[in-house]
Protein backbone atom coordinates (compact mmCIF):
# COMPACT_ATOMS: atom_id res chain seq x y z
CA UNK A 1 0.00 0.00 0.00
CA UNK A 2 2.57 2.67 0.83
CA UNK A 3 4.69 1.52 -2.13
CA UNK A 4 2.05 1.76 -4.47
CA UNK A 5 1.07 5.29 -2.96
CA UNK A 6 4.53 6.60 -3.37
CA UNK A 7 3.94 5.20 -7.30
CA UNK A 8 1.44 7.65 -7.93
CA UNK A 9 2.96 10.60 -6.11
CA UNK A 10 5.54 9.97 -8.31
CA UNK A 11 4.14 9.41 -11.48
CA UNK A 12 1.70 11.97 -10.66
CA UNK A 13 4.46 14.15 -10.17
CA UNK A 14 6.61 13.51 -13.06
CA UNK A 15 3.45 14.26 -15.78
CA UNK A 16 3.01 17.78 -13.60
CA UNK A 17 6.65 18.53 -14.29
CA UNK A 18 6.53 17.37 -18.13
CA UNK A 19 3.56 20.24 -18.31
CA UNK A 20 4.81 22.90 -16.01
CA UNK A 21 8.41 22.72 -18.20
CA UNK A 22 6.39 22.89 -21.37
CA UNK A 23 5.02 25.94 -20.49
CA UNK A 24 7.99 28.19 -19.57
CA UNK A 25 8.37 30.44 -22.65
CA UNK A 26 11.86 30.22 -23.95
CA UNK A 27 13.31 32.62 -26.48
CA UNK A 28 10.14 33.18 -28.39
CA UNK A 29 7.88 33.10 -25.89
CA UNK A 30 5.61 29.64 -25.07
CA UNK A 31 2.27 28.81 -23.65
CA UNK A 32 2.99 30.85 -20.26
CA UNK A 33 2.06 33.88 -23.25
CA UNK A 34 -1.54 32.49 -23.47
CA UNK A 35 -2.04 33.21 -19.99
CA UNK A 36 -0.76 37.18 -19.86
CA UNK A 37 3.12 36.41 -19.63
CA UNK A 38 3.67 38.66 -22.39
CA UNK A 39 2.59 41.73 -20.91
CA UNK A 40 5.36 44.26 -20.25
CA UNK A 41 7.35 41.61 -20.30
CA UNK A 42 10.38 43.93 -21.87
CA UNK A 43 9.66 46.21 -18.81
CA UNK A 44 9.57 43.82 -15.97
CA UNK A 45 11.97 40.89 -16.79
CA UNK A 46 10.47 38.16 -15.26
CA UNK A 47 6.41 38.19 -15.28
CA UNK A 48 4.14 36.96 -12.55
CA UNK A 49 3.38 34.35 -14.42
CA UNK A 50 7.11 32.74 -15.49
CA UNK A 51 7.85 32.79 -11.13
CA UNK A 52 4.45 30.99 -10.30
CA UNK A 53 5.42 28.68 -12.88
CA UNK A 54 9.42 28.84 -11.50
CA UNK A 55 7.90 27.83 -7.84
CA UNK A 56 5.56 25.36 -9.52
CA UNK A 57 8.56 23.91 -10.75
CA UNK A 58 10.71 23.43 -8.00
CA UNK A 59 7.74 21.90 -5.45
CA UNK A 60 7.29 19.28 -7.88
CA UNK A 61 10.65 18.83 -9.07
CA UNK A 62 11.43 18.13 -5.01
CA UNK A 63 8.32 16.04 -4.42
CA UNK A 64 9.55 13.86 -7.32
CA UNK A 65 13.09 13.44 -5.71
CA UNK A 66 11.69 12.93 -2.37
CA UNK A 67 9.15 10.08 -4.26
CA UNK A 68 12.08 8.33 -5.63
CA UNK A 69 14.32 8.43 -3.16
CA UNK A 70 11.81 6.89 -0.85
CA UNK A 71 10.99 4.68 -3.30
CA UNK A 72 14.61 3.36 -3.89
CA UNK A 73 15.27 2.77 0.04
CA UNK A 74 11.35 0.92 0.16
CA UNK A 75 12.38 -1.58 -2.75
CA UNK A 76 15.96 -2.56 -1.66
């Protein structure tokens, strides 16, 4: 049961990350631009929008280490 939890928090966790990276805009912009991260973008830098998804990011990209590490030390 706690194996097969930790599973799904990790696949779970992996998918969010595939999406969350696909939408940072890189040099051209990306979808983070269909939800108002192009705005004054020139003015600001870095938009609301690219650190939500920057913070986004990094929770999952932790909760996926922590998932697999806990997973390695359950199977061996």
């Amino acid at each position: 049961m706690f194996t097969a939890a930790f599973v799904v928090i990790e696949a779970a966790s992996a998918f969010g990350l595939i999406l969350v990276i696909l939408m940072h805009s890189g040099k051209g912009g990306g979808l983070s631009d269909m939800f108002g991260g192009s705005m004054g973008a020139a003015a600001q830098g870095s938009t609301v929008v690219e650190r939500n998804l920057d913070r986004i990011t990094i929770v999952l990209s932790l909760i996926f280490a922590f998932a697999t590490l806990t997973l390695d030390l359950r199977l061996q």
